[in-house]
Protein backbone atom coordinates (compact mmCIF):
# COMPACT_ATOMS: atom_id res chain seq x y z
CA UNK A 1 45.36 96.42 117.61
CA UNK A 2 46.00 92.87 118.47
CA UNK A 3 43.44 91.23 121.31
CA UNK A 4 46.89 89.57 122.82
CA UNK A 5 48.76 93.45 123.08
CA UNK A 6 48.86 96.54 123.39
CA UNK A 7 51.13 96.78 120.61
CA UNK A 8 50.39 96.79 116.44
CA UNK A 9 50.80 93.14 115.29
CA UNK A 10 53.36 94.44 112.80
CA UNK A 11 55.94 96.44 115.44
CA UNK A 12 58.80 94.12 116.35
CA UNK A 13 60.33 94.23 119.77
CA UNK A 14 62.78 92.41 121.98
CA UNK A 15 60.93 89.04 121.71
CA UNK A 16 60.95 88.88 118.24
CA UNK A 17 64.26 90.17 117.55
CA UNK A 18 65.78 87.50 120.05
CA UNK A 19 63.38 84.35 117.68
CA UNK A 20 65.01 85.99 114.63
CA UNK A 21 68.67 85.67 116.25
CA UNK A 22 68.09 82.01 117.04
CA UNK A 23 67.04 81.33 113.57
CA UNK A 24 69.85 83.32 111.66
CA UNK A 25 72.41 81.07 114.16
CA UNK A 26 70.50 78.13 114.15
CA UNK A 27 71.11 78.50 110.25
CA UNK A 28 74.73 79.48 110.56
CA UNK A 29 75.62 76.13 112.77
CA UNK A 30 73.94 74.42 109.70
CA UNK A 31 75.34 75.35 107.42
CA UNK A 32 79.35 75.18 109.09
CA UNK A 33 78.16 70.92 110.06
CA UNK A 34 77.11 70.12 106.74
CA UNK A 35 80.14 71.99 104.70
CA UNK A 36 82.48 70.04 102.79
CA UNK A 37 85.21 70.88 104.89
CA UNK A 38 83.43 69.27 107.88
CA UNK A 39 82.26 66.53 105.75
CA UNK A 40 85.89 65.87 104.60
CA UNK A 41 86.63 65.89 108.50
CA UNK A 42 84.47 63.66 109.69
CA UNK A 43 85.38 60.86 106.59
CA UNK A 44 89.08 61.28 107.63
CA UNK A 45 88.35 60.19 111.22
CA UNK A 46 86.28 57.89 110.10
CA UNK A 47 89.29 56.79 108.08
CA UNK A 48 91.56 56.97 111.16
CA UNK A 49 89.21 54.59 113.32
CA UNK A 50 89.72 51.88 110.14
CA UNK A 51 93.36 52.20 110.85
CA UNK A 52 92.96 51.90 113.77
CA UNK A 53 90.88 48.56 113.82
CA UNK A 54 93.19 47.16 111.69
CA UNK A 55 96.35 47.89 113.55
CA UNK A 56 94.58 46.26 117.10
CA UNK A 57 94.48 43.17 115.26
CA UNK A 58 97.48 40.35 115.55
CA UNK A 59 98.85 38.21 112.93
CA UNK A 60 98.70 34.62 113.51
CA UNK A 61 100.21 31.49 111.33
CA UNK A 62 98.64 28.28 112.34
CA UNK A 63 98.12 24.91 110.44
CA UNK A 64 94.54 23.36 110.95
CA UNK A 65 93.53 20.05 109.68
CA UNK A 66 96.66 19.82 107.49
CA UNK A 67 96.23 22.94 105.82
CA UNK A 68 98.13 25.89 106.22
CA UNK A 69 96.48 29.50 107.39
CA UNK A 70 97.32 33.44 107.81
CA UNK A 71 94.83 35.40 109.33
CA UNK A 72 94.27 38.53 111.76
CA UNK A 73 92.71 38.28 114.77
CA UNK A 74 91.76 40.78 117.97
CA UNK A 75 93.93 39.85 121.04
CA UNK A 76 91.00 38.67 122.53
CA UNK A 77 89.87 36.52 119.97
CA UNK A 78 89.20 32.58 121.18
CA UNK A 79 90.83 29.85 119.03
CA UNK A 80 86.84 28.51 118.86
CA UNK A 81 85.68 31.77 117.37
CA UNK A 82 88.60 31.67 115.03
CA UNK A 83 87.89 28.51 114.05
CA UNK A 84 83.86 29.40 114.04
CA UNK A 85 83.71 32.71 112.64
CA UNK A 86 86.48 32.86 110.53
CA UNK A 87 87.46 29.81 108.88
CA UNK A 88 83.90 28.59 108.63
CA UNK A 89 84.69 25.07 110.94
CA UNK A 90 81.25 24.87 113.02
CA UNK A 91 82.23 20.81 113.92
CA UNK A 92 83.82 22.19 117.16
CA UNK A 93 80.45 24.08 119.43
CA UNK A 94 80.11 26.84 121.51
CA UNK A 95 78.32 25.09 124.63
CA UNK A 96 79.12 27.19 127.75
CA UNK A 97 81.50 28.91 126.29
CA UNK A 98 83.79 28.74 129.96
CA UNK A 99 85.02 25.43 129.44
CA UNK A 100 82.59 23.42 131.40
CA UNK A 101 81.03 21.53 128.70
CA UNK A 102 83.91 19.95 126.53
CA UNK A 103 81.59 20.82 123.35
CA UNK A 104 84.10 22.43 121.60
CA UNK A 105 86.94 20.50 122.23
CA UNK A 106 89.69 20.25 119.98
CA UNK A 107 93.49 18.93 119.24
CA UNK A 108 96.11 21.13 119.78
CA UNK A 109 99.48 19.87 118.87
CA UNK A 110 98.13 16.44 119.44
CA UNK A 111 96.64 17.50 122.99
CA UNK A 112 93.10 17.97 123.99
CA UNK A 113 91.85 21.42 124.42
CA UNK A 114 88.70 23.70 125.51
CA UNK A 115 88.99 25.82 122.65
CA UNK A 116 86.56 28.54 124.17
CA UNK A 117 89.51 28.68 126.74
CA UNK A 118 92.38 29.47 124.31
CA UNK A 119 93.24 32.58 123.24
CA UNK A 120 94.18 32.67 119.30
CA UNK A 121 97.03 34.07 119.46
CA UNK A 122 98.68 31.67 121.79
CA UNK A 123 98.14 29.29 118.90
CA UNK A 124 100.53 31.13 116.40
CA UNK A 125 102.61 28.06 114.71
CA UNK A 126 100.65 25.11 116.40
CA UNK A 127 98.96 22.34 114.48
CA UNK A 128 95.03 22.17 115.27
CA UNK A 129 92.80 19.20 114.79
CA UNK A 130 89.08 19.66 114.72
CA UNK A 131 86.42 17.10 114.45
CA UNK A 132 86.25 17.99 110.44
CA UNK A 133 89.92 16.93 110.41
CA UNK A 134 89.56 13.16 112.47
CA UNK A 135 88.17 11.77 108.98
CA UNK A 136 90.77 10.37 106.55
CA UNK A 137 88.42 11.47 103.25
CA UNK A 138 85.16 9.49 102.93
CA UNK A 139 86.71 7.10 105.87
CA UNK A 140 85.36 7.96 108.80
CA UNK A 141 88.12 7.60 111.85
CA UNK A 142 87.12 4.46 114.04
CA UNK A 143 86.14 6.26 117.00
CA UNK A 144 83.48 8.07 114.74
CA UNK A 145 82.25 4.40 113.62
CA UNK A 146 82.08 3.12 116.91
CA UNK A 147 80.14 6.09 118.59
CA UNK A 148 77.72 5.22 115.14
CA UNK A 149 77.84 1.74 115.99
CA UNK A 150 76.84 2.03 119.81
CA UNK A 151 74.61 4.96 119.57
CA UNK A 152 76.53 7.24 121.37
CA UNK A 153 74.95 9.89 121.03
CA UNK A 154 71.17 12.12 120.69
CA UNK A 155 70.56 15.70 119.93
CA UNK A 156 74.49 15.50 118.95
CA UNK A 157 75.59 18.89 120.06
CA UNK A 158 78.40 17.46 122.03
CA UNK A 159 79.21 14.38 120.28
CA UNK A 160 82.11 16.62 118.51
CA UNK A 161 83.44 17.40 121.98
CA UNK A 162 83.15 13.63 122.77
CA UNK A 163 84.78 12.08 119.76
CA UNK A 164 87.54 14.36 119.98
CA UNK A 165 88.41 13.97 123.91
CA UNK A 166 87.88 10.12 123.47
CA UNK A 167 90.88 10.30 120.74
CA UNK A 168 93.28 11.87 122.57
CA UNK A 169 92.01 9.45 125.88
CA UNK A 170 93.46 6.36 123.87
CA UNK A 171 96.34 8.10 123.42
CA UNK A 172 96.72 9.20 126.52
CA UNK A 173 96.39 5.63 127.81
CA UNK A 174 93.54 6.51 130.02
CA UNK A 175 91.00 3.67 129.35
CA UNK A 176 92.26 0.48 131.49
CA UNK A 177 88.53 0.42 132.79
CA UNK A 178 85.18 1.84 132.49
CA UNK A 179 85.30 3.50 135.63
CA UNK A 180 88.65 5.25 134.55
CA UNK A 181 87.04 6.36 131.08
CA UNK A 182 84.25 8.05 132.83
CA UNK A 183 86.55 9.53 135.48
CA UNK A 184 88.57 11.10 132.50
CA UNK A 185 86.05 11.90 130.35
CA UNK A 186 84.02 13.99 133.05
CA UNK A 187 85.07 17.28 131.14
CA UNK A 188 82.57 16.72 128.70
CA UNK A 189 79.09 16.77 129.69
CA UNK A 190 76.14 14.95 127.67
CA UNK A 191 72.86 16.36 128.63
CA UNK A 192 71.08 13.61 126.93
CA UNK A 193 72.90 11.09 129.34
CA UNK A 194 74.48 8.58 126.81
CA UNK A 195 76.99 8.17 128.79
CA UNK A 196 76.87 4.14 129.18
CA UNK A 197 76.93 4.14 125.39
CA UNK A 198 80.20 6.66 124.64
CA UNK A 199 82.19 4.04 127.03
CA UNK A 200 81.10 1.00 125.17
CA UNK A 201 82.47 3.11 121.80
CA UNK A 202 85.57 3.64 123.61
CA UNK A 203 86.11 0.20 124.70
CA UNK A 204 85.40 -0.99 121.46
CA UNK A 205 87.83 1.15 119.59
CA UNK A 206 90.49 0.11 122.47
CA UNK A 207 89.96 -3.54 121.96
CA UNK A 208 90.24 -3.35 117.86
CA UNK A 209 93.58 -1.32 118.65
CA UNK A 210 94.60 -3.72 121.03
């Protein structure tokens, strides 16, 4: 007789029998998950989720630094992250990523633009200018030389973002002074504070083109 009963150790009763049902379905639910048919199942949703990914994502055709490109993107896909993540141009930064900064500023059909701000798809058949694009080869574009020349600029982060907004400002025909340089340059912010210096580049490239 067992010290914990009042039963023999070896008689079965209700308790038992209801341990030896779990186990038998416990077993039984095993075995049905890990059949080939479930197996087979769960690859062909997997399968269907693929599709799925692929069919969310948009076609878009744009041209970027001269050169031609075909890719597909998620609708909510930035033209920096395109240009970042997918074509492998890290010129243009990801600052604030809000458009606050000007950091990754870039040229979009010849106009300045925050590209953290603009959607990739909106850019299907535009022309896009980075900073690895202002270059003509080994020449470096003269507003490159003259922020070289006058030290304008530190750590560098947002010297892209500068370059390229103090392009399109000469085109725009927004540098009669200093005072209206900084006012429409103010988009792009310099933590390092070479501010004083990025006008004297500007200047200097407006007075060579003069």
């Amino acid at each position: 007789m067992s010290r914990y009963t009042d039963k023999p150790a070896e008689q079965s009763g209700p308790q038992s029998e209801s341990r030896r049902d779990f186990f038998k379905k416990g077993s039984l639910l095993s075995a049905i998950a890990f059949s080939p048919g479930a197996v087979l199942r769960a690859a062909e949703n997997k399968w269907d989720e693929k599709i799925a990914d692929e069919w969310e994502k948009i076609p878009v055709s744009l041209t970027v630094n001269g050169a031609p490109y075909q890719v597909k993107v998620e609708a909510r896909t930035t033209l920096l992250d395109l240009l970042r993540e997918q074509l492998g141009l890290t010129g243009s930064k990801k600052g604030c990523d809000r458009g606050q900064c000007g950091a990754c500023t870039v040229h979009v059909d010849g106009v300045r633009v925050n590209s953290c701000l603009s959607l990739a798809v909106t850019n299907d058949g535009k022309k896009v200018t980075t900073i690895e694009g202002l270059a003509d080869g080994e020449n470096l574009h003269p507003m490159q030389e003259a922020f070289i020349r006058h030290d304008g600029f530190q750590c560098g982060y947002c010297t892209s973002g500068q370059i390229m907004s103090a392009v399109a400002l000469l085109k725009e025909g927004r540098t009669a002074s200093p005072e209206q340089i900084s006012e429409f340059m103010s988009g792009n912010i310099c933590r390092c504070g070479a501010y004083s210096n990025i006008v004297k580049a500007i200047q200097d490239v407006k007075n060579q083109l003069s």
